[in-house]
C-alpha atoms as a PDB file:
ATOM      1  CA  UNK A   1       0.970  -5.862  19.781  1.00  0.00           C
ATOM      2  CA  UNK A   2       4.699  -3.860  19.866  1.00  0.00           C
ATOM      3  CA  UNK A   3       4.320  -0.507  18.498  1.00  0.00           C
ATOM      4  CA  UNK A   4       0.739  -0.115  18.113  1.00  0.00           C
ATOM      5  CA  UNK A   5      -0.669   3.006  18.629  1.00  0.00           C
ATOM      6  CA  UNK A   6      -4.412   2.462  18.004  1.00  0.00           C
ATOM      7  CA  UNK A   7      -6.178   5.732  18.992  1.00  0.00           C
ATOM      8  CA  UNK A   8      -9.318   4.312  17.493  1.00  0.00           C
ATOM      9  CA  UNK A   9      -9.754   7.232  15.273  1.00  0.00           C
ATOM     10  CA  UNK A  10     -13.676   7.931  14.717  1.00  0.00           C
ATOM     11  CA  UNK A  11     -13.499   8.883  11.099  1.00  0.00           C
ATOM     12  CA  UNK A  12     -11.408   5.518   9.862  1.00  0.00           C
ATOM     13  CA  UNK A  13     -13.046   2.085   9.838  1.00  0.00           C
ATOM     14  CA  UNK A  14     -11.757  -1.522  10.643  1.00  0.00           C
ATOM     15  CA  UNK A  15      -8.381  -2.475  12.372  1.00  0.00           C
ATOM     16  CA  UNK A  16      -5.576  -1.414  10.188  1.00  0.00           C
ATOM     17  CA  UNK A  17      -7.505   1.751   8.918  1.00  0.00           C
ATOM     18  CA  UNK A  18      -7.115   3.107  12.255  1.00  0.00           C
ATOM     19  CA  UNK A  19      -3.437   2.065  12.342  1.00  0.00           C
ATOM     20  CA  UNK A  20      -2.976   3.756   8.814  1.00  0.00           C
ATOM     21  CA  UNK A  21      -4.385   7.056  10.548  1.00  0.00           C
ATOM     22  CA  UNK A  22      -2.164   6.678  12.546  1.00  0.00           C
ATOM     23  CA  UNK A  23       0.847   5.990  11.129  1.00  0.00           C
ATOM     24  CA  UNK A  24       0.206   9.186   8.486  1.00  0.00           C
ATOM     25  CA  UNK A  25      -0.355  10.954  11.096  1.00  0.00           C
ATOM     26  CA  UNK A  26       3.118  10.727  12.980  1.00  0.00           C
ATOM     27  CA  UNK A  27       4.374  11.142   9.299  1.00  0.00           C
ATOM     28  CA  UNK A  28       2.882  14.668   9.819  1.00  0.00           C
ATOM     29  CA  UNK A  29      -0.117  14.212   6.929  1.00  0.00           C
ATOM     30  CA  UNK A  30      -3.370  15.352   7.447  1.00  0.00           C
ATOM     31  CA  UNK A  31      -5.696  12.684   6.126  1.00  0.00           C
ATOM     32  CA  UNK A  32      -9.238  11.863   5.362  1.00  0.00           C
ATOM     33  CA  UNK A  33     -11.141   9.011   4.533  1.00  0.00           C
ATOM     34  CA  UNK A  34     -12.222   8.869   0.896  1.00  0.00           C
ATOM     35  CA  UNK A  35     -15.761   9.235   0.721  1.00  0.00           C
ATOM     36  CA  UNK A  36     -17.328   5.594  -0.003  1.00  0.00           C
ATOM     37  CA  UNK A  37     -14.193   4.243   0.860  1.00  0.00           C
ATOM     38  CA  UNK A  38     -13.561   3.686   4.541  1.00  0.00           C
ATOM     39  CA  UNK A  39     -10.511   1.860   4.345  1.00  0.00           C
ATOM     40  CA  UNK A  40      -8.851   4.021   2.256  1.00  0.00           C
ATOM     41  CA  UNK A  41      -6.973   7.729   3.522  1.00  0.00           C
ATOM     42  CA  UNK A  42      -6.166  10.391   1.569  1.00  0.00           C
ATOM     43  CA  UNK A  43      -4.140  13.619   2.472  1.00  0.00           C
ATOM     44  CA  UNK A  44      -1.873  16.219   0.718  1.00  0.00           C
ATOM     45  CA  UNK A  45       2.086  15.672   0.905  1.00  0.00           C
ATOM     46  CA  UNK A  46       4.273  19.353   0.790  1.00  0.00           C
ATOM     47  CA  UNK A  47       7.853  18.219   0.571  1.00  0.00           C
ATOM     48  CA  UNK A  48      11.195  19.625  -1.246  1.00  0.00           C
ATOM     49  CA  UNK A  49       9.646  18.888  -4.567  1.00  0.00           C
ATOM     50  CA  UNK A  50       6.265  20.383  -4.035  1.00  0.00           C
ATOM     51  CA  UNK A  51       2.784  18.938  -2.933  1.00  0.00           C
ATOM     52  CA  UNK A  52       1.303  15.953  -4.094  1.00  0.00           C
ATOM     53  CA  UNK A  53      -1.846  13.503  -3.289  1.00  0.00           C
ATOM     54  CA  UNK A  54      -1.143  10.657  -0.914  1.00  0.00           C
ATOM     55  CA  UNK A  55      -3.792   7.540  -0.429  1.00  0.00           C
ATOM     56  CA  UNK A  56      -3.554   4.879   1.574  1.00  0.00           C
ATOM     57  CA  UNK A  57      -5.878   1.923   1.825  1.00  0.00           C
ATOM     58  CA  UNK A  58      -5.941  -0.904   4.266  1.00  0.00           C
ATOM     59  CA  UNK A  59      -7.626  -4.592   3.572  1.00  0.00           C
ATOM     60  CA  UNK A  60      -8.584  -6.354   6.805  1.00  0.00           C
ATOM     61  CA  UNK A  61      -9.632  -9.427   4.476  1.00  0.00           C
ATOM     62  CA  UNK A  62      -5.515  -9.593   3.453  1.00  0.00           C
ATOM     63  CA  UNK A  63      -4.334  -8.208   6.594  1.00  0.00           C
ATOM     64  CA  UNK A  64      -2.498  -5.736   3.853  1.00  0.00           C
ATOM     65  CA  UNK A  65      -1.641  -1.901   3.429  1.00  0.00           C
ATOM     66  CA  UNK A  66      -0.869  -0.070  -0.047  1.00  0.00           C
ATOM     67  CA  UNK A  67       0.177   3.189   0.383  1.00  0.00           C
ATOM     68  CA  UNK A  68       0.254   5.553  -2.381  1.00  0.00           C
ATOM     69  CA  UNK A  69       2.158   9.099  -3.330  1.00  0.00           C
ATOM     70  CA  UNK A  70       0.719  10.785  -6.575  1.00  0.00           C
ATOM     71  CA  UNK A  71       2.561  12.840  -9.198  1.00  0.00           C
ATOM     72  CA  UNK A  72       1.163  16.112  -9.432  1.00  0.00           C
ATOM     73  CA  UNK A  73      -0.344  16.483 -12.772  1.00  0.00           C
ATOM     74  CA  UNK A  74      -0.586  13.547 -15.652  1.00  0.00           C
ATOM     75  CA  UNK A  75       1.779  12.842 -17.803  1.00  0.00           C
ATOM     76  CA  UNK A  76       1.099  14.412 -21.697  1.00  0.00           C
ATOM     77  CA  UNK A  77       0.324  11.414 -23.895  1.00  0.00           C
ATOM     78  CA  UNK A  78       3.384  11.711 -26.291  1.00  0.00           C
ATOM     79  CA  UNK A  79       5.390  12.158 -23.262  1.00  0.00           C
ATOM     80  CA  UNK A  80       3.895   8.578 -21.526  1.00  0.00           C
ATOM     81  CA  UNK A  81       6.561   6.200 -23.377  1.00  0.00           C
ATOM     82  CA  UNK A  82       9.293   7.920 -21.953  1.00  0.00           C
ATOM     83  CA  UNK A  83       8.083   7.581 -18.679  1.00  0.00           C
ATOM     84  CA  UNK A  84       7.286   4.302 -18.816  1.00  0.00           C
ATOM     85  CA  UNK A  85      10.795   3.886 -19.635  1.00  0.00           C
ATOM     86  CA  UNK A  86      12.414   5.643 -16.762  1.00  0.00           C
ATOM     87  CA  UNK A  87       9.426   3.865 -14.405  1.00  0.00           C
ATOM     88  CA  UNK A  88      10.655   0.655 -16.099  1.00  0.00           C
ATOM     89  CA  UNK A  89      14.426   1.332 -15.296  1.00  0.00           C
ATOM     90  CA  UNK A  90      13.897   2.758 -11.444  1.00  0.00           C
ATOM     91  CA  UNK A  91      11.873  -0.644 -10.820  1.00  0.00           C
ATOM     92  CA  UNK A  92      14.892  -2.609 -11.598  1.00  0.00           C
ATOM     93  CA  UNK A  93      16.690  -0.620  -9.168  1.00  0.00           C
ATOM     94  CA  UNK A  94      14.016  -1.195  -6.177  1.00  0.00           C
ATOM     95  CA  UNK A  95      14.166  -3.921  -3.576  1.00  0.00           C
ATOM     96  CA  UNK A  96      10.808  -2.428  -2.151  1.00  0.00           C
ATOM     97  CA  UNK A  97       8.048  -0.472  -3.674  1.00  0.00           C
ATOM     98  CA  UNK A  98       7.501   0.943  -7.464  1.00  0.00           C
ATOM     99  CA  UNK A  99       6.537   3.517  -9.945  1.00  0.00           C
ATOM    100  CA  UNK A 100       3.580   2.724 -12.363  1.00  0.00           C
ATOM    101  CA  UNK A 101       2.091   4.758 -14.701  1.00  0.00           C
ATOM    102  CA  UNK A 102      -1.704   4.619 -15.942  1.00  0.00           C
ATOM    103  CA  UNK A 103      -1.589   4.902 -19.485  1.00  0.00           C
ATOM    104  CA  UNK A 104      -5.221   5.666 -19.868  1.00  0.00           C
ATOM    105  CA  UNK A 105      -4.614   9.006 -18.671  1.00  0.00           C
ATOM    106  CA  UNK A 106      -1.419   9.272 -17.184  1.00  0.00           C
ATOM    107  CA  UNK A 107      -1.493   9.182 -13.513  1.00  0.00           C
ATOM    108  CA  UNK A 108       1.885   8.128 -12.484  1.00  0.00           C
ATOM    109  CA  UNK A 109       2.478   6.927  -8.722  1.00  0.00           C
ATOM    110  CA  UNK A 110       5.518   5.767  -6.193  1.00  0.00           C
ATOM    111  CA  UNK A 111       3.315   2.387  -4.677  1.00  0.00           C
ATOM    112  CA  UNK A 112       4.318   0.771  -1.435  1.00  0.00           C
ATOM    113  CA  UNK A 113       2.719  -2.063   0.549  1.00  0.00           C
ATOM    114  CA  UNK A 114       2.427  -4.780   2.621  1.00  0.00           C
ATOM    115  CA  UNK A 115       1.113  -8.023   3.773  1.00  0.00           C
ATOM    116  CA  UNK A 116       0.441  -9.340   7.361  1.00  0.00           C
ATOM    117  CA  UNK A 117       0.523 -12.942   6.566  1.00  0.00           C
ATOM    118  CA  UNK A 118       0.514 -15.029   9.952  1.00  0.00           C
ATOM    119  CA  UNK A 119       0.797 -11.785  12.586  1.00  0.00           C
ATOM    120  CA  UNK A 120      -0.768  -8.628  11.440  1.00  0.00           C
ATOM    121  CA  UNK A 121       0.813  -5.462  10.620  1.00  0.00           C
ATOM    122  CA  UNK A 122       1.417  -3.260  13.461  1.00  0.00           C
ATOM    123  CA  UNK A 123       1.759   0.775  13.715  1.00  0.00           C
ATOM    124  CA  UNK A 124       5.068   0.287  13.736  1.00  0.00           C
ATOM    125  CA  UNK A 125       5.273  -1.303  10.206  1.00  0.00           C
ATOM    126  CA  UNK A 126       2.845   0.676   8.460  1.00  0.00           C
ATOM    127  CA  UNK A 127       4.372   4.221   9.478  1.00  0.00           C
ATOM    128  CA  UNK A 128       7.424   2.803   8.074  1.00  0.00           C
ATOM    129  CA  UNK A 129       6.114   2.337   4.755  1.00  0.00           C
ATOM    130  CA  UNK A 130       4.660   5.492   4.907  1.00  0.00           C
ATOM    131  CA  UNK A 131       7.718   6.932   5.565  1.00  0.00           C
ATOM    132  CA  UNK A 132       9.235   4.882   2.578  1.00  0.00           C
ATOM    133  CA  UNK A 133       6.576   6.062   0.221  1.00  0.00           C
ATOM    134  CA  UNK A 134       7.391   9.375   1.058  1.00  0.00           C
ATOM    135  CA  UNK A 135      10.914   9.094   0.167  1.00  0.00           C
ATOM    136  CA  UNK A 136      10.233   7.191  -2.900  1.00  0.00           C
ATOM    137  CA  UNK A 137       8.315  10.351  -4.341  1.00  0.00           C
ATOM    138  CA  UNK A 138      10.559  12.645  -2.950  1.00  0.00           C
ATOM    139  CA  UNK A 139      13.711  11.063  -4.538  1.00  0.00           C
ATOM    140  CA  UNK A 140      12.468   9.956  -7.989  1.00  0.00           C
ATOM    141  CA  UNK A 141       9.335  12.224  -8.847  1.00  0.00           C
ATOM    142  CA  UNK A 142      12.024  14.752  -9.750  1.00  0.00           C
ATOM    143  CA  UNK A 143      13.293  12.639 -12.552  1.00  0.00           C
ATOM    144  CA  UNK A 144       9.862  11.991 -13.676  1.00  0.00           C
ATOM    145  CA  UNK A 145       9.077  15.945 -13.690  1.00  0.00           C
ATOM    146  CA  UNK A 146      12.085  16.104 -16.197  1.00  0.00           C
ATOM    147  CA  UNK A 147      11.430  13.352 -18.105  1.00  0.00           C
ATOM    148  CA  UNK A 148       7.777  14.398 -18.695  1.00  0.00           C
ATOM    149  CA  UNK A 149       8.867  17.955 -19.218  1.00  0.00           C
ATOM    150  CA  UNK A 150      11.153  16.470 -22.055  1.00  0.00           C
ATOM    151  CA  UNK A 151      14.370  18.394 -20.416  1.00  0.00           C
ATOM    152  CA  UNK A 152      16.044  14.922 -20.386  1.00  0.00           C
ATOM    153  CA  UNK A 153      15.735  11.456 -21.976  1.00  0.00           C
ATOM    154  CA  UNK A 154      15.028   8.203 -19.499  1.00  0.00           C
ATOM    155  CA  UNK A 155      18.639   7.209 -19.048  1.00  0.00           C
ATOM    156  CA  UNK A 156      19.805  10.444 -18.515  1.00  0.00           C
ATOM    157  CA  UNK A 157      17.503  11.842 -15.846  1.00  0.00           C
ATOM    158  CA  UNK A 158      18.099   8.799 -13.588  1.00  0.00           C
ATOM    159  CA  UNK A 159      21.485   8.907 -13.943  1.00  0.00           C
ATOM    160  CA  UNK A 160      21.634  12.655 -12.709  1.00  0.00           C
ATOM    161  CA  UNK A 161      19.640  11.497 -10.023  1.00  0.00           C
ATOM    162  CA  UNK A 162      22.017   8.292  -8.905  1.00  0.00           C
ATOM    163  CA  UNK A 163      25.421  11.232  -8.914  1.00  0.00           C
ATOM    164  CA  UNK A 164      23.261  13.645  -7.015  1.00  0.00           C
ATOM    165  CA  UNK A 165      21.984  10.743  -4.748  1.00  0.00           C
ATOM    166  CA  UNK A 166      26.142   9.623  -4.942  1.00  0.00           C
ATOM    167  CA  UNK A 167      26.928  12.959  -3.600  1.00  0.00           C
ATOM    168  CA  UNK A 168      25.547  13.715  -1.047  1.00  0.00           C
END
């Protein structure tokens, strides 16, 4: 397989767990299994905007890999239709991966993932949507922080974000 790495980590079980290991790995993240939870890897993110929780979980049954980046801290319940909001109109804006929001309690994360289909996914593949994950948080949990802060309304803190993104 191009571009698989496959150091057979001990602590991660099944095929694509070990690739996931992996592939946080050369994304420079730390990770752990999640107790009870083989297939899924968990680690602590510090980038420009702070640190955050990361997860990733592989399913050998799909030949698929989600990969998750969560925001630090949940969102205040009056504060949770606004969010939704700006979630709603950064989704429209993806080709690949999402914000949702939990509404229970407010747990807002940037999701990625993938499916094998006919060839499995290689190291190669799943370091790459690590590596898109990562810059999902990093580019939009900044307008969530405002939005959820109530310094700016939905429309308003993603269009600050598209004329910094413009600029630069």
């Amino acid at each position: 397989m191009s571009g698989d790495q496959g150091s057979g980590a001990a602590s991660a079980s099944g095929f694509l767990a070990v690739l996931i290991e992996d592939a946080l790995a050369a994304n420079g993240i730390d990770s752990t299994p999640v107790e009870g939870f083989p297939a899924v890897m968990t680690g602590t993110v510090a980038g420009s905007i702070g640190q955050w929780n990361f997860f990733a979980q592989a399913d050998d049954a799909s030949m698929g890999v989600v990969v998750y980046s969560v925001f630090p801290g949940n969102i205040a319940e009056a504060r949770r239709p606004a969010v939704s909001e700006l979630a709603t109109r950064v989704n429209y804006l993806l080709r690949y991966g999402n914000l949702e929001m939990d509404f229970a309690d407010g747990e807002v994360r940037a999701r990625t993932s993938a499916r094998g289909g006919n060839d499995p996914l290689d190291f190669t593949v799943i370091s790459q949507l690590v590596k898109a994950n990562l810059e999902l948080a990093e580019l939009f949990f900044p307008a969530v922080r405002e939005v959820a802060g109530n310094e700016a309304p939905p429309a308003k803190a993603l269009s600050g974000l598209l004329q910094r993104i413009q600029q630069t």
